[in-house]
Protein backbone atom coordinates (compact mmCIF):
# COMPACT_ATOMS: atom_id res chain seq x y z
CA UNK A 1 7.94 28.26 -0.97
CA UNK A 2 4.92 29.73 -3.31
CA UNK A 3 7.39 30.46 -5.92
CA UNK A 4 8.44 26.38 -6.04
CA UNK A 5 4.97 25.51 -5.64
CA UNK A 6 3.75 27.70 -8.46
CA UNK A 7 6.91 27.01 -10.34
CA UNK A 8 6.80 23.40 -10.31
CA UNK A 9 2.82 22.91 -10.35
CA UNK A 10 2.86 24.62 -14.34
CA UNK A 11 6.84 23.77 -15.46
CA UNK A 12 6.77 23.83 -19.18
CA UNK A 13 7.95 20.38 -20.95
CA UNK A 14 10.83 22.53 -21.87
CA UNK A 15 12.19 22.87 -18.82
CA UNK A 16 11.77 19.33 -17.53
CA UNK A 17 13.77 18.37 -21.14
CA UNK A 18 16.30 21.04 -20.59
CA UNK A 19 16.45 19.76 -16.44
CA UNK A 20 17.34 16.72 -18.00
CA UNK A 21 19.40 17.57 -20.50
CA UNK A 22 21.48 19.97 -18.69
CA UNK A 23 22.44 17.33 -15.85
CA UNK A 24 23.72 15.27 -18.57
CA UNK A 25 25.91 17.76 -20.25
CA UNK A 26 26.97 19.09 -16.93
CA UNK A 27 28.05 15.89 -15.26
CA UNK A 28 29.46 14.47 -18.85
CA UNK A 29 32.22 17.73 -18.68
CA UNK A 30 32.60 16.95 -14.93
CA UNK A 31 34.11 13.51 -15.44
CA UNK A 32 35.54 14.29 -19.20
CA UNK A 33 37.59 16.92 -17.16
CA UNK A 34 38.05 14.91 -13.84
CA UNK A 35 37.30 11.28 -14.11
CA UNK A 36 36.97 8.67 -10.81
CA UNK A 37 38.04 5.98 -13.79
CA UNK A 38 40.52 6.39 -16.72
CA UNK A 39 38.06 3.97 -18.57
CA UNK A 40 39.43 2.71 -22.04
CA UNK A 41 36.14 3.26 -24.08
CA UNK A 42 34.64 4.85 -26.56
CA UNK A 43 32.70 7.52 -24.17
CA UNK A 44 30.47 8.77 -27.61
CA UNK A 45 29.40 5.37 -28.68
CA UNK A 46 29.13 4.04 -24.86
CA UNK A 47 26.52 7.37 -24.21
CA UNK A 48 24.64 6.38 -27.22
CA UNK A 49 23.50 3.37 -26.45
CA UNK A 50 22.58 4.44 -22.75
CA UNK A 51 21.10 7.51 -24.64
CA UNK A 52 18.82 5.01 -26.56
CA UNK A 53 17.26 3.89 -23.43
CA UNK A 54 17.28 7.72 -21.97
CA UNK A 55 14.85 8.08 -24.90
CA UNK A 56 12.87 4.65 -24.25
CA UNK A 57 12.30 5.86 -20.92
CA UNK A 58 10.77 9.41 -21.45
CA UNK A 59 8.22 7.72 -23.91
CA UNK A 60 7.42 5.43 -21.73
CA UNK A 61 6.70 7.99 -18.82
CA UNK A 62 5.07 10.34 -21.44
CA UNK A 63 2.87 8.15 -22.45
CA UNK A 64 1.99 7.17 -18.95
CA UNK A 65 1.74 10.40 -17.75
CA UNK A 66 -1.72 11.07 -17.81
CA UNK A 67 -1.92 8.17 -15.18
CA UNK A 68 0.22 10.17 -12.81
CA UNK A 69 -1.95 13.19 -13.21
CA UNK A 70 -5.13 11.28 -12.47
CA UNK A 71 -3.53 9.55 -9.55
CA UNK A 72 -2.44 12.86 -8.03
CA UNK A 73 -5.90 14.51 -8.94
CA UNK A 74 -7.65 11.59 -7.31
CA UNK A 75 -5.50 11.32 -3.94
CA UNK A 76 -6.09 15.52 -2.95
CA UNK A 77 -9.62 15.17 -3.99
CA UNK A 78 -10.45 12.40 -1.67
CA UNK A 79 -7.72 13.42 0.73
CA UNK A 80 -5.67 10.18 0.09
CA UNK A 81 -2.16 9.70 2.08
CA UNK A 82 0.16 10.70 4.30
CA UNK A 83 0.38 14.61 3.50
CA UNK A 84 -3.52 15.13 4.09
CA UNK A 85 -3.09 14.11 7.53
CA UNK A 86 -0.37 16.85 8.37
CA UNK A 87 -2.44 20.15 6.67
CA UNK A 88 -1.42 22.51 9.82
CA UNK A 89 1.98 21.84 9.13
CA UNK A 90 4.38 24.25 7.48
CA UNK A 91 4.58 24.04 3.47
CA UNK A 92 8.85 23.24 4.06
CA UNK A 93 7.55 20.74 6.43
CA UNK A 94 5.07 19.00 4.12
CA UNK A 95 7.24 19.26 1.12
CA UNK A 96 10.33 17.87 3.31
CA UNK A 97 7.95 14.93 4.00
CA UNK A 98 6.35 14.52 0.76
CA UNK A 99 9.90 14.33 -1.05
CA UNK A 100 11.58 11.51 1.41
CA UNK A 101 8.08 9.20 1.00
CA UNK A 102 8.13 9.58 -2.50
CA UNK A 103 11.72 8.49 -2.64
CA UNK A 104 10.90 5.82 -0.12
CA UNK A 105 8.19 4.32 -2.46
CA UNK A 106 9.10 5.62 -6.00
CA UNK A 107 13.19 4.69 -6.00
CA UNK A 108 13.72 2.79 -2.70
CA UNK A 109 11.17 -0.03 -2.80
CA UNK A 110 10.83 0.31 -6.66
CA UNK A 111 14.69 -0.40 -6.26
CA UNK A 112 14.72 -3.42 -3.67
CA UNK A 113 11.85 -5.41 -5.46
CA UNK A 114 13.67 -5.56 -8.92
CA UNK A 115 16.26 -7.01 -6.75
CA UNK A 116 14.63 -9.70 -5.04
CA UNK A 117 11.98 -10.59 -8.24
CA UNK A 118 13.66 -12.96 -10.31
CA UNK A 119 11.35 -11.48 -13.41
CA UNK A 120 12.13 -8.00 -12.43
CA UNK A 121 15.41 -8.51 -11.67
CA UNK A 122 16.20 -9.63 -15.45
CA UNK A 123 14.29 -6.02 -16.12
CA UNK A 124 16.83 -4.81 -14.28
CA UNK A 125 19.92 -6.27 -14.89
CA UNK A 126 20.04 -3.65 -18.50
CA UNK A 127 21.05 -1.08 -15.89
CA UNK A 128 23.30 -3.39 -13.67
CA UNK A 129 25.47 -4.70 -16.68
CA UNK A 130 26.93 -1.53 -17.66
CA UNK A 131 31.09 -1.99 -17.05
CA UNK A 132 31.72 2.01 -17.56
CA UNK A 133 29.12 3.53 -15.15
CA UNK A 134 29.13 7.45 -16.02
CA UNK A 135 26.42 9.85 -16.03
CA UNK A 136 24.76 8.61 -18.76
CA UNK A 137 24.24 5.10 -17.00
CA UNK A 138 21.94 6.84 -14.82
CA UNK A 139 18.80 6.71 -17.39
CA UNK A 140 20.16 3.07 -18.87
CA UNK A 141 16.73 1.38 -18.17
CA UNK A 142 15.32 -1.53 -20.37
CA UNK A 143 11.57 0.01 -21.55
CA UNK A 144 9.91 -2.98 -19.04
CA UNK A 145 11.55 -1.64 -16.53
CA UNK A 146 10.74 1.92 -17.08
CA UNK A 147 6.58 0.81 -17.15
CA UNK A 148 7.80 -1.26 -13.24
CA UNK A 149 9.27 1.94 -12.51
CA UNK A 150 6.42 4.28 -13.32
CA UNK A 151 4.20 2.07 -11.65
CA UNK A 152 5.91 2.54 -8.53
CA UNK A 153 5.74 6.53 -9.07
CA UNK A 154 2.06 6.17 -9.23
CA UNK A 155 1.92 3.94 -5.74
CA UNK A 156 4.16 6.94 -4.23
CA UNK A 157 1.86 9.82 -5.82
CA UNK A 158 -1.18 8.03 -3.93
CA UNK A 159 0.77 6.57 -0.74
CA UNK A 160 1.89 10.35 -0.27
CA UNK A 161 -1.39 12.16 -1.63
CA UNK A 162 1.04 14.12 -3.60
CA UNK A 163 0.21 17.07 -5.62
CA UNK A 164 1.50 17.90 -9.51
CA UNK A 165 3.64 20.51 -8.21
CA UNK A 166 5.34 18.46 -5.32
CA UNK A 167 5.62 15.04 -7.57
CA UNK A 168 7.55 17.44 -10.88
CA UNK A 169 9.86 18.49 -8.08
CA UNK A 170 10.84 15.13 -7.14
CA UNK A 171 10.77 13.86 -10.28
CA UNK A 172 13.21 17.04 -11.18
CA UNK A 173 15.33 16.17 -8.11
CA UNK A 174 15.59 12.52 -8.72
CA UNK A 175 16.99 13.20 -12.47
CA UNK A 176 19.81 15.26 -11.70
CA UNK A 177 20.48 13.24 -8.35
CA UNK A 178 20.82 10.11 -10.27
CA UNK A 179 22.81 11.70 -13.01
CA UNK A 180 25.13 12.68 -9.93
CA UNK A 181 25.67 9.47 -8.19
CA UNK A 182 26.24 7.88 -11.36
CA UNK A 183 28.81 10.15 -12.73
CA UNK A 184 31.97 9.47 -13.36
CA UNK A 185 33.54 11.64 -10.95
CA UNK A 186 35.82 12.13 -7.95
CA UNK A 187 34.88 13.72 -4.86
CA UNK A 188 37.33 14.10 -2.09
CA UNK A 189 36.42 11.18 0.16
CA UNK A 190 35.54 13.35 3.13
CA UNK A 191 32.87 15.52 1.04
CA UNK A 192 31.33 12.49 -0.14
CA UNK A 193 31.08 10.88 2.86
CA UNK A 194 29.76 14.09 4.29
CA UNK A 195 26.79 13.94 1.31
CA UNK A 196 26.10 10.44 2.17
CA UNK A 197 25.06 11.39 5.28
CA UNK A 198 21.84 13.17 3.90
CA UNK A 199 21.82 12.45 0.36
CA UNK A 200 22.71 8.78 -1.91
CA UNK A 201 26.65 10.39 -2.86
CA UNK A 202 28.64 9.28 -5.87
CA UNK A 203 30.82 6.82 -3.68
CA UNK A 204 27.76 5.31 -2.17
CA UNK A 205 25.93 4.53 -5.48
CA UNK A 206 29.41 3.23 -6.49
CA UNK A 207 29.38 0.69 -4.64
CA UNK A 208 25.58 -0.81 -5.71
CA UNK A 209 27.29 -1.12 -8.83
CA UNK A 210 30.15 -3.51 -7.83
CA UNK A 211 29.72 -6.79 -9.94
CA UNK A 212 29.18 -9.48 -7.19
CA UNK A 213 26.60 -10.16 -4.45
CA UNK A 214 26.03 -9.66 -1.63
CA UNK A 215 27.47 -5.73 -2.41
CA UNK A 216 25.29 -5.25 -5.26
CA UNK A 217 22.13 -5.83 -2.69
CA UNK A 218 22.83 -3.06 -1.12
CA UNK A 219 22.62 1.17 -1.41
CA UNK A 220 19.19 1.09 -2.84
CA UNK A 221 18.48 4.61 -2.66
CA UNK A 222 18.31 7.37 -5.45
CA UNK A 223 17.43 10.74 -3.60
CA UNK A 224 17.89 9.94 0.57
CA UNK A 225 20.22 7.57 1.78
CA UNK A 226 18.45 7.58 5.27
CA UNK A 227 16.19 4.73 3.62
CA UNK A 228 19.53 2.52 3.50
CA UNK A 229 20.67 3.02 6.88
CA UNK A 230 17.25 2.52 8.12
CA UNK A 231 16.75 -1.09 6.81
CA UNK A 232 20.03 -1.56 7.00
CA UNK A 233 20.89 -2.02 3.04
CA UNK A 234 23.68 0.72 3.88
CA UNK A 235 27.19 -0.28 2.84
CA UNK A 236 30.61 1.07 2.12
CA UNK A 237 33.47 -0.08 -0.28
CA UNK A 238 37.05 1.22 -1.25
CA UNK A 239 36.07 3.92 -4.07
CA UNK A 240 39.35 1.86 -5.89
CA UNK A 241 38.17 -1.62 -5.15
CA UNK A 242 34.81 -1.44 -6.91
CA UNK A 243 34.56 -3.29 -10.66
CA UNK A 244 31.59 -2.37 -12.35
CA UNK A 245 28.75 -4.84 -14.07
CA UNK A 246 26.85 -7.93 -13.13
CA UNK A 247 29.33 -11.04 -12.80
CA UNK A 248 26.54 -13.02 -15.07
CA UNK A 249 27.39 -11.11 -18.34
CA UNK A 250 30.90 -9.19 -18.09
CA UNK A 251 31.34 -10.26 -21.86
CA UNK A 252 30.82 -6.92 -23.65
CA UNK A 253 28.60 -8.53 -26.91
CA UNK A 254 25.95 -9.34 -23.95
CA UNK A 255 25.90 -5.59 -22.66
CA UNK A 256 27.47 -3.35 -25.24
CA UNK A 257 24.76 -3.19 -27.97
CA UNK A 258 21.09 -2.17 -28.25
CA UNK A 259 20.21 -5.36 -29.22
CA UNK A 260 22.01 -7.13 -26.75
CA UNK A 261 19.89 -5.02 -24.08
CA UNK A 262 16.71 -5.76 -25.08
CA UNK A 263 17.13 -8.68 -25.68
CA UNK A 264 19.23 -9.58 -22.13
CA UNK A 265 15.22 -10.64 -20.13
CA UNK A 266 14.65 -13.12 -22.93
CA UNK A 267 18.34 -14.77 -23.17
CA UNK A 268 18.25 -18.26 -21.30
CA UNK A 269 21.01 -17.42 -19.46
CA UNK A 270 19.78 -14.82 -17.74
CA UNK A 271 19.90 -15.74 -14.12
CA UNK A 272 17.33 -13.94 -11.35
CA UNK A 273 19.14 -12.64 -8.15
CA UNK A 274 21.19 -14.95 -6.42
């Protein structure tokens, strides 16, 4: 446990950049070798526009950043949150605790509000409208809702009382997580029902992704899927049955461009969730 804490609490911007670079290339020869879908695209110019908003997002957070770091300096100095009222417990314990309330306030909440915010949810639908969901949809995050997103980081830093070492972790976590329940890839059913038990498994994000409501309100989570079965947002689909997108803008000239992205909030035809 010291060598995570003292690993994570001074992890080099290299590391975080190779963290995240690494899931990418991993997952991207996972499903180039083994794909869930035989999608008819090309997979180069399809990563490079979800690469565009990979990069949107890490200067968004970077330039946030220092926020983070005073909200996590603020909440151990003043003993703010959950974790200063557990000190006598173990460090697994804390950090065990630490990482499921961050998800809980960071991804899960963060999650379910774009959902049921009309304004947000327009954010949000950059993300949603993607027909060929592979690993590199995981990051595919219009830049206002990267600034909702951080936001909701900083609430979990300060609802948790969260130090540097334990929020890099998470944030470390969550990456290559995401990058793993977004790839395009094909467990065998059993395995993946076995990870959804504990942790949000490629079939289970899946299904979030299916174009129509009510199925696309549902499997919220990014690093615990005990969040969804809590509050009951937990649902299951036929791996085969699932069609990816948002049923408001299939038409790939409104989700296949950079353009078309950034500009999706403003278009009048933008609906907010139904």
């Amino acid at each position: 446990m010291d060598s995570i804490v003292s690993y994570f609490g001074s992890i080099p911007s290299a590391h975080r950049a190779l963290i995240l670079a690494g899931g990418i290339a991993g997952f991207w020869l996972w499903e180039s070798a083994g794909p869930l879908v035989r999608f008819r695209y090309d997979k180069w110019s399809h990563a490079l526009v979800n690469l565009f908003f990979t990069g949107t997002t890490i200067v968004v957070n970077f330039a946030l950043a220092f926020l983070l770091l005073l909200a996590s300096e603020w909440a151990v100095t003043h003993q703010v949150g959950l974790l200063p009222m557990i000190p006598t417990w173990p460090l697994w314990a804390q950090m065990l605790v630490g990482l499921l309330v961050l998800d809980l306030v960071s991804a899960w909440l963060a999650h379910w509000v774009q959902h049921k915010t009309p304004l947000l949810w327009r954010l949000h639908l950059v993300h949603h409208s993607d027909t060929e969901v592979d690993t590199t949809t995981a990051n595919r995050h219009h830049p206002g809702e990267s600034v909702v997103r951080f936001a909701f980081t900083t609430l979990g830093v300060v609802v948790t009382g969260a130090p540097m070492w334990l929020v890099f972790l998470y944030q470390s976590l969550s990456v290559v997580l995401s990058q793993f329940n977004h790839a395009n890839i094909a467990l065998p059913p059993a395995l993946d029902r076995a990870i959804s038990w504990v942790l949000v498994s490629p079939d289970m994000h899946k299904v979030h992704h299916h174009y129509v409501m009510p199925v696309t309100d549902s499997n919220y989570g990014n690093l615990f899927s005990i969040w969804d079965r809590l509050f009951g947002t937990f649902r299951t689909m036929d791996r085969q049955a699932i069609v990816y997108g948002v049923d408001t803008h299939m038409a790939p000239e409104e989700h296949a461009t950079i353009g078309a992205l950034l500009t999706m909030p403003l278009r009048p035809g933008t609906k907010g969730p139904r």
